[in-house]
N, C-alpha and C. Protein backbone atom coordinates (compact mmCIF):
# COMPACT_ATOMS: atom_id res chain seq x y z
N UNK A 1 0.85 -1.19 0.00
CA UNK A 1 0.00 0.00 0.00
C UNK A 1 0.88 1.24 0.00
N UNK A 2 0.45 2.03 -0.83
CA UNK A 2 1.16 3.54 -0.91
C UNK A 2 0.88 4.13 0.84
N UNK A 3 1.81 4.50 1.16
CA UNK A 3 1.20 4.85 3.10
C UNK A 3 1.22 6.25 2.32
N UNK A 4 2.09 6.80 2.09
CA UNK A 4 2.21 8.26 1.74
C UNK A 4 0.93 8.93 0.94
N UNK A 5 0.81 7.89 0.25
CA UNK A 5 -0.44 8.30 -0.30
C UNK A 5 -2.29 8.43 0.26
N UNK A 6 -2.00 7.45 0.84
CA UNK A 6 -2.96 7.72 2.24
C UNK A 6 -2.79 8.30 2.92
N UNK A 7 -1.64 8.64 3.54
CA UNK A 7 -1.53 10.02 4.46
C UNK A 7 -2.23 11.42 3.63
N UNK A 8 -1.46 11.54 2.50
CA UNK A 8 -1.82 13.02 2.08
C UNK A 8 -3.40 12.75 1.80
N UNK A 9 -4.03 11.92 1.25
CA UNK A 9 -5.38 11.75 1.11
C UNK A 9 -6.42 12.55 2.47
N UNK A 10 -5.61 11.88 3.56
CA UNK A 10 -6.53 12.30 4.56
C UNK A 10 -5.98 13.40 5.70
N UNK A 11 -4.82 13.92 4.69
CA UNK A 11 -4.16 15.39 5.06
C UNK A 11 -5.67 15.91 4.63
N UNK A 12 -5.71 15.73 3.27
CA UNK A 12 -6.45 16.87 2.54
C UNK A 12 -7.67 16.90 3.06
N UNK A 13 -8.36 15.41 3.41
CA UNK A 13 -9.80 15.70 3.36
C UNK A 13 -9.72 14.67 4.68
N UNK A 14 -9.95 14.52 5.86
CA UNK A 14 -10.19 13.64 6.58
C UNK A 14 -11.30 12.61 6.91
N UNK A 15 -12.01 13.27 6.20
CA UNK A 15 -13.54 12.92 6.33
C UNK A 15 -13.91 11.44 4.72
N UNK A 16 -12.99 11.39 4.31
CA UNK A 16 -13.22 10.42 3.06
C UNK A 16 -13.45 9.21 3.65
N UNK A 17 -14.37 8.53 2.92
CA UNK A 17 -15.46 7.27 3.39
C UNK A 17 -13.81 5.95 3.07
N UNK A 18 -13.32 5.14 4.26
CA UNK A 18 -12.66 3.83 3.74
C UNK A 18 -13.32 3.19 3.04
N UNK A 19 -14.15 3.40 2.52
CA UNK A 19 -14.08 2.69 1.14
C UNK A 19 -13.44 3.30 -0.04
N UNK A 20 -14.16 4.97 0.12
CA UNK A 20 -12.83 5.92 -1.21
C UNK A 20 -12.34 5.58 -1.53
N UNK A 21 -11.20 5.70 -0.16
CA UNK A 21 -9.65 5.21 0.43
C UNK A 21 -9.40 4.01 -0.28
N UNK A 22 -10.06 2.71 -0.25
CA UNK A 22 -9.85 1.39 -0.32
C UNK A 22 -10.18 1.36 -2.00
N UNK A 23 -10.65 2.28 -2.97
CA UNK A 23 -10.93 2.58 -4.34
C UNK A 23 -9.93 2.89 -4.88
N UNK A 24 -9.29 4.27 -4.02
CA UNK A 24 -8.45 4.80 -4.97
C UNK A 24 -7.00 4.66 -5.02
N UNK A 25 -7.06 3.33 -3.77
CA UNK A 25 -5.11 3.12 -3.16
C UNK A 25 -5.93 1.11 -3.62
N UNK A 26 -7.00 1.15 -4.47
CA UNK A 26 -6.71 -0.43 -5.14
C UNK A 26 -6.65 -1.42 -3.90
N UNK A 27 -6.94 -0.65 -2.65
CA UNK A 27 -6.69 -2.01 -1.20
C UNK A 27 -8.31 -2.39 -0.98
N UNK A 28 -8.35 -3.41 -0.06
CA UNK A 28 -9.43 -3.70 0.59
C UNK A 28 -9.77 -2.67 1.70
N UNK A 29 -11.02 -2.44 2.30
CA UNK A 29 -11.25 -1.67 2.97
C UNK A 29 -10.36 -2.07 4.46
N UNK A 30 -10.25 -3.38 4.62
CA UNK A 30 -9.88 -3.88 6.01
C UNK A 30 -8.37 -3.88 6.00
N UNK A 31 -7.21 -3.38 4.65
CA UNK A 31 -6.04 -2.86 4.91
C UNK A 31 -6.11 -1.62 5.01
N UNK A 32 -6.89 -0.86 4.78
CA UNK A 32 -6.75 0.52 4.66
C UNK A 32 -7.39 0.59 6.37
N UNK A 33 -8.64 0.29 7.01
CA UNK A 33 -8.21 0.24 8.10
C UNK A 33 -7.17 0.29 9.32
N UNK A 34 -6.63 -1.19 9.12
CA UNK A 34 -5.73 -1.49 9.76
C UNK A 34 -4.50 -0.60 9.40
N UNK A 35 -4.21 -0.21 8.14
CA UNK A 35 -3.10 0.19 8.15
C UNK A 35 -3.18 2.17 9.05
N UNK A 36 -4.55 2.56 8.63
CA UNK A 36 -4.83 3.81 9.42
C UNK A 36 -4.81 3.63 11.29
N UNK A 37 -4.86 2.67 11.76
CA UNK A 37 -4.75 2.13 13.23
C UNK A 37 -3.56 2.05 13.30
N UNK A 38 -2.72 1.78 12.81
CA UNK A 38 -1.20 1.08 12.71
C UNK A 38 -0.64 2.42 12.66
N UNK A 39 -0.82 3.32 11.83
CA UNK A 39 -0.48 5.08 11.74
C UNK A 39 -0.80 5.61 12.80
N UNK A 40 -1.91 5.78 13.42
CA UNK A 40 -2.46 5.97 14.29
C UNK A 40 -1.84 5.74 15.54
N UNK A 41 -1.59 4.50 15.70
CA UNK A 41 -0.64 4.08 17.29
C UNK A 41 0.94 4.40 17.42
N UNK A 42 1.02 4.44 16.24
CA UNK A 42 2.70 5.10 15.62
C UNK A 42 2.97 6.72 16.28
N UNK A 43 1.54 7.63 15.67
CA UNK A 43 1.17 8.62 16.44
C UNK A 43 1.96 9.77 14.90
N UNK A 44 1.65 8.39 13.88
CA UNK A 44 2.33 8.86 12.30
C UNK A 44 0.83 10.33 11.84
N UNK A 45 -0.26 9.46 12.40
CA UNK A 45 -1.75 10.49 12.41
C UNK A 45 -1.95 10.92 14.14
N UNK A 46 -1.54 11.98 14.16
CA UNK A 46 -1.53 12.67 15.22
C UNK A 46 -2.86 13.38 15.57
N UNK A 47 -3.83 13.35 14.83
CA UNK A 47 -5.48 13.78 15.11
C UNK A 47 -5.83 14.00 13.60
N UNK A 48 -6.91 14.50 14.07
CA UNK A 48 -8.36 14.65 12.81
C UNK A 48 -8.88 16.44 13.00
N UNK A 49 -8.63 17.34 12.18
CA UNK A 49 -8.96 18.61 12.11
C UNK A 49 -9.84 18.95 11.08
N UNK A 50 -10.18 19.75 11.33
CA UNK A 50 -11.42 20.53 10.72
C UNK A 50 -11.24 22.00 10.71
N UNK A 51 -10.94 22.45 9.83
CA UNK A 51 -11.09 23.89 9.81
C UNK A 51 -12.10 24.73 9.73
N UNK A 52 -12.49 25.72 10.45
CA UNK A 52 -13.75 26.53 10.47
C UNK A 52 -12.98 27.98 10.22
N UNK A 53 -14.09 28.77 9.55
CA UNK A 53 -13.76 30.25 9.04
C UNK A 53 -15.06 30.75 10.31
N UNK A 54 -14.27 31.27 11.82
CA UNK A 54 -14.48 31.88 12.79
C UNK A 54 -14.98 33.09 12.82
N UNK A 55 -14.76 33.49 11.71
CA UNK A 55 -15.03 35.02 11.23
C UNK A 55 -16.82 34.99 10.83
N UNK A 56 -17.43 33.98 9.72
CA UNK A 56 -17.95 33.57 9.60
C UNK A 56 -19.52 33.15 10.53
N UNK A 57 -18.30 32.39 11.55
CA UNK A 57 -19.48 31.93 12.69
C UNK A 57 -19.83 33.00 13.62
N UNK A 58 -19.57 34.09 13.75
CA UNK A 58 -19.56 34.97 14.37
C UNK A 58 -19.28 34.80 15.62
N UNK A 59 -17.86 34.34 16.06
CA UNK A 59 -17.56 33.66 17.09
C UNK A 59 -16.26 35.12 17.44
N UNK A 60 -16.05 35.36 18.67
CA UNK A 60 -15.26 36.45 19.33
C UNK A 60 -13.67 35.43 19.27
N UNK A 61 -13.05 35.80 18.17
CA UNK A 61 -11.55 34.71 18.44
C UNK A 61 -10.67 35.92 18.10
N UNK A 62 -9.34 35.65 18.95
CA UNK A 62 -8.25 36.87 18.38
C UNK A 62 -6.99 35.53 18.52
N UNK A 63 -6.16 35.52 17.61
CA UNK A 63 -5.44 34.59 17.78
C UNK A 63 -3.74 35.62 17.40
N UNK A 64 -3.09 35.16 17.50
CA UNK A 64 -1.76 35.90 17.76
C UNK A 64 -0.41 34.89 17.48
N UNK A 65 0.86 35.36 17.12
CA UNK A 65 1.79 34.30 16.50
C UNK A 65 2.80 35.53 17.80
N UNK A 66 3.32 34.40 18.07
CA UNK A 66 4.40 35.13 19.34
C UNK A 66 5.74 34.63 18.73
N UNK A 67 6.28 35.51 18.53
CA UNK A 67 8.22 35.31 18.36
C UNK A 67 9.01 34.64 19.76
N UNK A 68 9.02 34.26 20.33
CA UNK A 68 9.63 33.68 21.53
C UNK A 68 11.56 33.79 21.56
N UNK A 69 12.48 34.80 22.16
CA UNK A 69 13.53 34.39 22.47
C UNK A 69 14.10 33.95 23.30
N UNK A 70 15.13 32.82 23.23
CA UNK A 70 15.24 32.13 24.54
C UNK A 70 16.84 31.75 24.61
N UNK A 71 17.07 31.46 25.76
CA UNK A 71 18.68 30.90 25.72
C UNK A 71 18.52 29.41 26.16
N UNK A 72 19.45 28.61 25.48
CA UNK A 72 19.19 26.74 25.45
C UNK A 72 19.73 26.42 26.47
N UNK A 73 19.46 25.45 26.82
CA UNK A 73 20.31 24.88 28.26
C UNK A 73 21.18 23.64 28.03
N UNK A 74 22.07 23.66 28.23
CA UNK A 74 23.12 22.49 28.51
C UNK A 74 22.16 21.44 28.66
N UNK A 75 22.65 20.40 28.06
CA UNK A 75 21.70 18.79 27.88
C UNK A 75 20.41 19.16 27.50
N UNK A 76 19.70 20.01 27.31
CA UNK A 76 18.29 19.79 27.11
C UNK A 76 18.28 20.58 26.00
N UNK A 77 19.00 21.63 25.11
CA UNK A 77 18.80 22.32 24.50
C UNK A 77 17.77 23.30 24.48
N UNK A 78 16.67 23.07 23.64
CA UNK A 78 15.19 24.10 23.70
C UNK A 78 14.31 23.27 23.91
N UNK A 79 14.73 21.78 24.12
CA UNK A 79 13.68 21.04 24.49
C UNK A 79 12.53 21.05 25.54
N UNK A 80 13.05 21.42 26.90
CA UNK A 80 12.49 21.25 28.06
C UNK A 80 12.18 22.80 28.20
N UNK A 81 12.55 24.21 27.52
CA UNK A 81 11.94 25.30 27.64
C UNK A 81 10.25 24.96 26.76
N UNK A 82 10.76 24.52 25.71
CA UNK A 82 9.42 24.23 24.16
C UNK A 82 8.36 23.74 25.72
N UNK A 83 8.76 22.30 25.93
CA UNK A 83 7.41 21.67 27.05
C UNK A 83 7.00 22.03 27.83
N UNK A 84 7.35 23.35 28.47
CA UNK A 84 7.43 24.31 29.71
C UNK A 84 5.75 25.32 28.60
N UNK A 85 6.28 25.73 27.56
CA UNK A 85 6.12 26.44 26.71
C UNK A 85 4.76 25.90 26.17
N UNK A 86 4.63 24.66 25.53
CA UNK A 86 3.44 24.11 25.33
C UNK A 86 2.83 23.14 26.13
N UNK A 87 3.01 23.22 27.40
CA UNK A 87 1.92 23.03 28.24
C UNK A 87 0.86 23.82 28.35
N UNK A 88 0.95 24.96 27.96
CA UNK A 88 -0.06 26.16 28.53
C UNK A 88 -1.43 25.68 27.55
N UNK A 89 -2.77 25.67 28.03
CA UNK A 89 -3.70 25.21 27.02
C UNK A 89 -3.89 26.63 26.13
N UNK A 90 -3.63 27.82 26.51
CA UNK A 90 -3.70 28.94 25.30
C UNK A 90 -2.57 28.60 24.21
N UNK A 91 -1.56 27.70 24.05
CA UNK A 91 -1.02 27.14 23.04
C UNK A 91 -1.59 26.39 22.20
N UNK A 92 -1.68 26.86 21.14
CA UNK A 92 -2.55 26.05 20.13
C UNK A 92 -1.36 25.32 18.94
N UNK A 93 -0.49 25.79 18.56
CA UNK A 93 0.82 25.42 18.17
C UNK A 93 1.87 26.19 18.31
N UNK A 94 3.39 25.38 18.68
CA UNK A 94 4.75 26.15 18.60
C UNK A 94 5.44 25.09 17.59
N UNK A 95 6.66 26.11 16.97
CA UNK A 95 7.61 25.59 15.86
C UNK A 95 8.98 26.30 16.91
N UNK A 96 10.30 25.63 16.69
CA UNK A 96 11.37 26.04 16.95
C UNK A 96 11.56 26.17 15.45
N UNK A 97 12.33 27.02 15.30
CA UNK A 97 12.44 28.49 14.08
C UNK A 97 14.29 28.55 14.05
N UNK A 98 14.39 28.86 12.88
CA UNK A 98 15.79 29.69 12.30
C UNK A 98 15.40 30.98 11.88
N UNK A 99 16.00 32.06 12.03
CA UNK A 99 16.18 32.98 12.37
C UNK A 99 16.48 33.67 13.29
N UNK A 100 15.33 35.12 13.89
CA UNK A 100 15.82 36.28 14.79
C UNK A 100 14.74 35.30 15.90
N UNK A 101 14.27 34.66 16.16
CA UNK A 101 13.90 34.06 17.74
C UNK A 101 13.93 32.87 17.53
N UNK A 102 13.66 32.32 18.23
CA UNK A 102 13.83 30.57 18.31
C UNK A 102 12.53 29.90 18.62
N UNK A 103 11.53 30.57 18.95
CA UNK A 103 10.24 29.63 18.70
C UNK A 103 9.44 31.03 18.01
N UNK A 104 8.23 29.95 17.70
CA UNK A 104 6.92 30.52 16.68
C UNK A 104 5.77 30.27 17.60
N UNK A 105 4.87 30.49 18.57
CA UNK A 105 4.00 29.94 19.66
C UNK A 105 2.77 30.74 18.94
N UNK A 106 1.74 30.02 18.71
CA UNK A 106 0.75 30.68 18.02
C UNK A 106 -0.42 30.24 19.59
N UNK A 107 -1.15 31.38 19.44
CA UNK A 107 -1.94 31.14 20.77
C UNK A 107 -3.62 31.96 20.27
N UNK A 108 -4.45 31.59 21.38
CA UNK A 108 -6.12 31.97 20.38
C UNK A 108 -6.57 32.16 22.02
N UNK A 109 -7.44 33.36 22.19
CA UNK A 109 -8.21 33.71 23.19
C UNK A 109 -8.91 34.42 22.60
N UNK A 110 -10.31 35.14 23.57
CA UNK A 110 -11.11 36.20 23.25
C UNK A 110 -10.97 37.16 22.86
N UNK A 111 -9.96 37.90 23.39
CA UNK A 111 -9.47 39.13 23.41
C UNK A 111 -7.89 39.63 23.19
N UNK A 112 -7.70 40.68 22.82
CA UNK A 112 -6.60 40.98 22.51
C UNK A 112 -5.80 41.26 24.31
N UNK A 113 -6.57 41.75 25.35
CA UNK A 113 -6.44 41.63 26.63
C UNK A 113 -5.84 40.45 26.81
N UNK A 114 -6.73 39.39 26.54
CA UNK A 114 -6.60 37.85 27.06
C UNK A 114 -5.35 37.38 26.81
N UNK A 115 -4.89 37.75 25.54
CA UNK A 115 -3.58 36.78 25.18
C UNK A 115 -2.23 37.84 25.32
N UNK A 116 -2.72 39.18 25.76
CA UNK A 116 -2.06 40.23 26.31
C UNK A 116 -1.03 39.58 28.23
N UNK A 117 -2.67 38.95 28.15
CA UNK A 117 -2.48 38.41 29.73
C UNK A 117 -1.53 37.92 30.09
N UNK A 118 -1.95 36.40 29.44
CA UNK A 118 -0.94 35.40 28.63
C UNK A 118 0.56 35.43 28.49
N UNK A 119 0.66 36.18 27.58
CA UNK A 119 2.13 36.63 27.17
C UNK A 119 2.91 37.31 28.60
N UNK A 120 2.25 38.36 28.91
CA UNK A 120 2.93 38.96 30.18
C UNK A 120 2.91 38.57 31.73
N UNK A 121 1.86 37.43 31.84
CA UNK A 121 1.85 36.58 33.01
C UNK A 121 2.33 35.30 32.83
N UNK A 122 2.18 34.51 32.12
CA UNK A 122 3.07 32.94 31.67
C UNK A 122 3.89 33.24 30.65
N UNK A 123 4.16 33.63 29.62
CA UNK A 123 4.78 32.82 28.53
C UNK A 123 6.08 33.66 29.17
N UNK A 124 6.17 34.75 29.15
CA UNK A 124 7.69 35.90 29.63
C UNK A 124 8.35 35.41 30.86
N UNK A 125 7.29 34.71 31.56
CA UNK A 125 7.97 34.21 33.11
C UNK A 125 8.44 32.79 33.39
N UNK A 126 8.52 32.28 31.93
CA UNK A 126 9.06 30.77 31.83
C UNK A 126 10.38 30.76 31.92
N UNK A 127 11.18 30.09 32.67
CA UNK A 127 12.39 30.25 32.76
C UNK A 127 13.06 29.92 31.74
N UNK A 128 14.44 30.64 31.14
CA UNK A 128 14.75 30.51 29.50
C UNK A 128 14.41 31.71 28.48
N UNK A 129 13.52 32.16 28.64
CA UNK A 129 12.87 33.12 28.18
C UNK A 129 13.40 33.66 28.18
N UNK A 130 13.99 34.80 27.14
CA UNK A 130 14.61 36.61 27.49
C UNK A 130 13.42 37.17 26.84
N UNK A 131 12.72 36.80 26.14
CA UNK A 131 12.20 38.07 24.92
C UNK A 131 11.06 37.56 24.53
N UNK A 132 9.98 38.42 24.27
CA UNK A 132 8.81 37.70 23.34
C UNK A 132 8.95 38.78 22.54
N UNK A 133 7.81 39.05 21.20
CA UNK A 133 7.00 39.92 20.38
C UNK A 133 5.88 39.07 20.04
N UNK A 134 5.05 39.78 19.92
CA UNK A 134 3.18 38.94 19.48
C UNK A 134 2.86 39.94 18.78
N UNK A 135 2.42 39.51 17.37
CA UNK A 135 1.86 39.88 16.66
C UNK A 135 0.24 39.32 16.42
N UNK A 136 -0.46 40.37 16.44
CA UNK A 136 -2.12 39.68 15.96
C UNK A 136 -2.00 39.51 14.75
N UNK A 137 -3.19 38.74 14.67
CA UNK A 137 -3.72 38.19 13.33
C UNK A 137 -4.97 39.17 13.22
N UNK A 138 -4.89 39.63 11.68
CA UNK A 138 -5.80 40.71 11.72
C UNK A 138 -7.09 40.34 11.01
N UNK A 139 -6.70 39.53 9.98
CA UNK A 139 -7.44 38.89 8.81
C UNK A 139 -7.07 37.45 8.53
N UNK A 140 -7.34 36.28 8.61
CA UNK A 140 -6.99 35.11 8.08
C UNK A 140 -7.72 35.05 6.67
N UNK A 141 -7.14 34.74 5.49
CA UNK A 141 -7.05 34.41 3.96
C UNK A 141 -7.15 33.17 3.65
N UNK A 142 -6.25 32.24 4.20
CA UNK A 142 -6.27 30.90 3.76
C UNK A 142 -5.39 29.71 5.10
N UNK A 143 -5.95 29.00 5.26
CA UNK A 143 -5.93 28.37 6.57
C UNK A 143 -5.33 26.92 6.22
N UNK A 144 -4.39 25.91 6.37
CA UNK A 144 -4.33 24.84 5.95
C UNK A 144 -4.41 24.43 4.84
N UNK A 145 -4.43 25.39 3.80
CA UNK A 145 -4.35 24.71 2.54
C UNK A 145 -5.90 25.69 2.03
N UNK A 146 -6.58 25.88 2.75
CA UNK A 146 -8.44 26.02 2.46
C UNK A 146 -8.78 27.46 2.58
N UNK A 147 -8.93 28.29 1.42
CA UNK A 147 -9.26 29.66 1.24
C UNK A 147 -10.53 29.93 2.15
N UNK A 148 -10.26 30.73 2.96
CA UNK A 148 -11.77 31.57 3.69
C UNK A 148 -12.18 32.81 3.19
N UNK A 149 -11.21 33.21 2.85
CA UNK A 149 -12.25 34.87 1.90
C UNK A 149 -12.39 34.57 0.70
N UNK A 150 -14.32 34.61 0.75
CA UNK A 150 -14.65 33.82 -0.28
C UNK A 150 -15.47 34.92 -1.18
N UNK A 151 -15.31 36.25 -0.47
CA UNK A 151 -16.09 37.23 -0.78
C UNK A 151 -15.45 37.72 -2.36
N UNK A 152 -14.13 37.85 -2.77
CA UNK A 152 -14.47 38.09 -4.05
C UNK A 152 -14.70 36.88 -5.18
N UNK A 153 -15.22 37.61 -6.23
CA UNK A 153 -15.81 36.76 -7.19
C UNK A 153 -14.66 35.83 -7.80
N UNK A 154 -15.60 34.80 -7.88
CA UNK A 154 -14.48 33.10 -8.26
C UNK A 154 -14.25 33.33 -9.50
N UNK A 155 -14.69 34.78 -10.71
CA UNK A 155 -14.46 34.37 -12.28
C UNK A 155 -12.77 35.35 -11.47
N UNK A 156 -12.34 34.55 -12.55
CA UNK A 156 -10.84 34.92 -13.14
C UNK A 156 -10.65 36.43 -13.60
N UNK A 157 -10.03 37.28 -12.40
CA UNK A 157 -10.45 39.15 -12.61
C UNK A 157 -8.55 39.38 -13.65
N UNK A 158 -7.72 38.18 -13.45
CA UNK A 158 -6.27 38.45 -14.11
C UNK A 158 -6.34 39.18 -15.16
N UNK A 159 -5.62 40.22 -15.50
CA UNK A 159 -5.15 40.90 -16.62
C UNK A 159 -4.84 40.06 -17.87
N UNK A 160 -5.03 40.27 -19.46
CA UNK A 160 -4.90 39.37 -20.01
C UNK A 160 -3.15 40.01 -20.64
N UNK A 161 -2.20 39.07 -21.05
CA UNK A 161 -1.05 40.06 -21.24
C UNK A 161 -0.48 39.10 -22.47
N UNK A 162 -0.49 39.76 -23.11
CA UNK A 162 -0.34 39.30 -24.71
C UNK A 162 1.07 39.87 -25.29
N UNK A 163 1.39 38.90 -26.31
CA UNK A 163 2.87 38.86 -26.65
C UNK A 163 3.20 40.29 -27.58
C-alpha cells in the first residue's frame, strides 16, 4: 500500500469514506483500516482537524503568533523550555524556528487583553525566556491549505497580457 499516499489523502480531506480510500489506493477496505490504526498508534496520524472560518461563525476569536527568544540549556537544549512552553492550554501550536527568535508559539483567546495576559503573566515568566513579540492576526485568507475569503468573485479578474 502507498502509506504516503494515504496520508496526504486524509491530510487533505479527513472525512473520506474507507471505502474511497480502499478505491483509490486499489486495497481492501480492512487494509486501509488497519493500516490507518497502525499510523495511528505510531502517532504517524496525530489527530483529525477541521477547519472553520471563525469570522464567519460569528464567534469572538483573536489569535496571535508570538516570536519567543530564549537561551538553550546544557543537555536539554530548547527542548524542556518548548514543554514548559506548550503546556499552557492557550497554546494552540509552537515551531522552533531559524532565524531572529527561536520559537513561533501561536496562541487563540477572546481578546486581545486575554492573550495580552498570557504573554505577560506565563509565557515571559518561563524560565529561559529573554524576549517575546506577538503579533495579531488581523485577517486570516487561507488556513491549511483552504481559502476563507470567499467574498471576491471566483471568475478569473487576471489581466490578459499578450505577446
Amino acid at each position: 500500500m502507498e502509506e504516503n499516499i494515504l496520508l496526504s489523502l486524509l491530510e487533505k480531506n479527513a472525512r473520506l469514506e474507507v471505502k474511497d480510500l480502499a478505491d483509490i489506493l486499489q486495497e481492501s477496505e480492512d487494509n486501509i483500516l488497519e493500516k490507518m490504526s497502525e499510523l495511528e498508534k505510531e502517532k504517524v496520524i496525530s489527530g483529525y482537524h477541521t477547519v472553520i472560518n471563525w469570522d464567519k461563525a460569528n464567534v469572538d476569536k483573536v489569535s496571535a503568533l508570538i516570536e519567543v527568544t530564549c537561551q538553550p540549556e546544557r543537555e536539554f537544549g530548547y527542548d524542556r523550555i518548548a514543554s514548559m512552553i506548550y503546556a499552557y492550554s492557550e497554546v494552540e501550536t509552537m515551531y522552533l524556528m531559524s532565524g531572529r527568535s527561536e520559537f513561533i508559539v501561536m496562541v487563540e483567546g477572546k481578546t486581545m487583553q486575554e492573550i495580552s495576559n498570557f504573554v505577560g503573566a506565563k509565557l515571559a515568566c518561563v524560565d529561559g525566556v529573554t524576549g517575546t513579540s506577538t503579533n495579531f492576526v488581523l485577517k486570516k485568507y487561507k488556513s491549511a491549505g483552504i481559502v476563507l475569503d470567499d467574498e471576491k468573485d471566483s471568475a478569473d479578474d487576471r489581466m490578459i497580457v499578450t505577446p
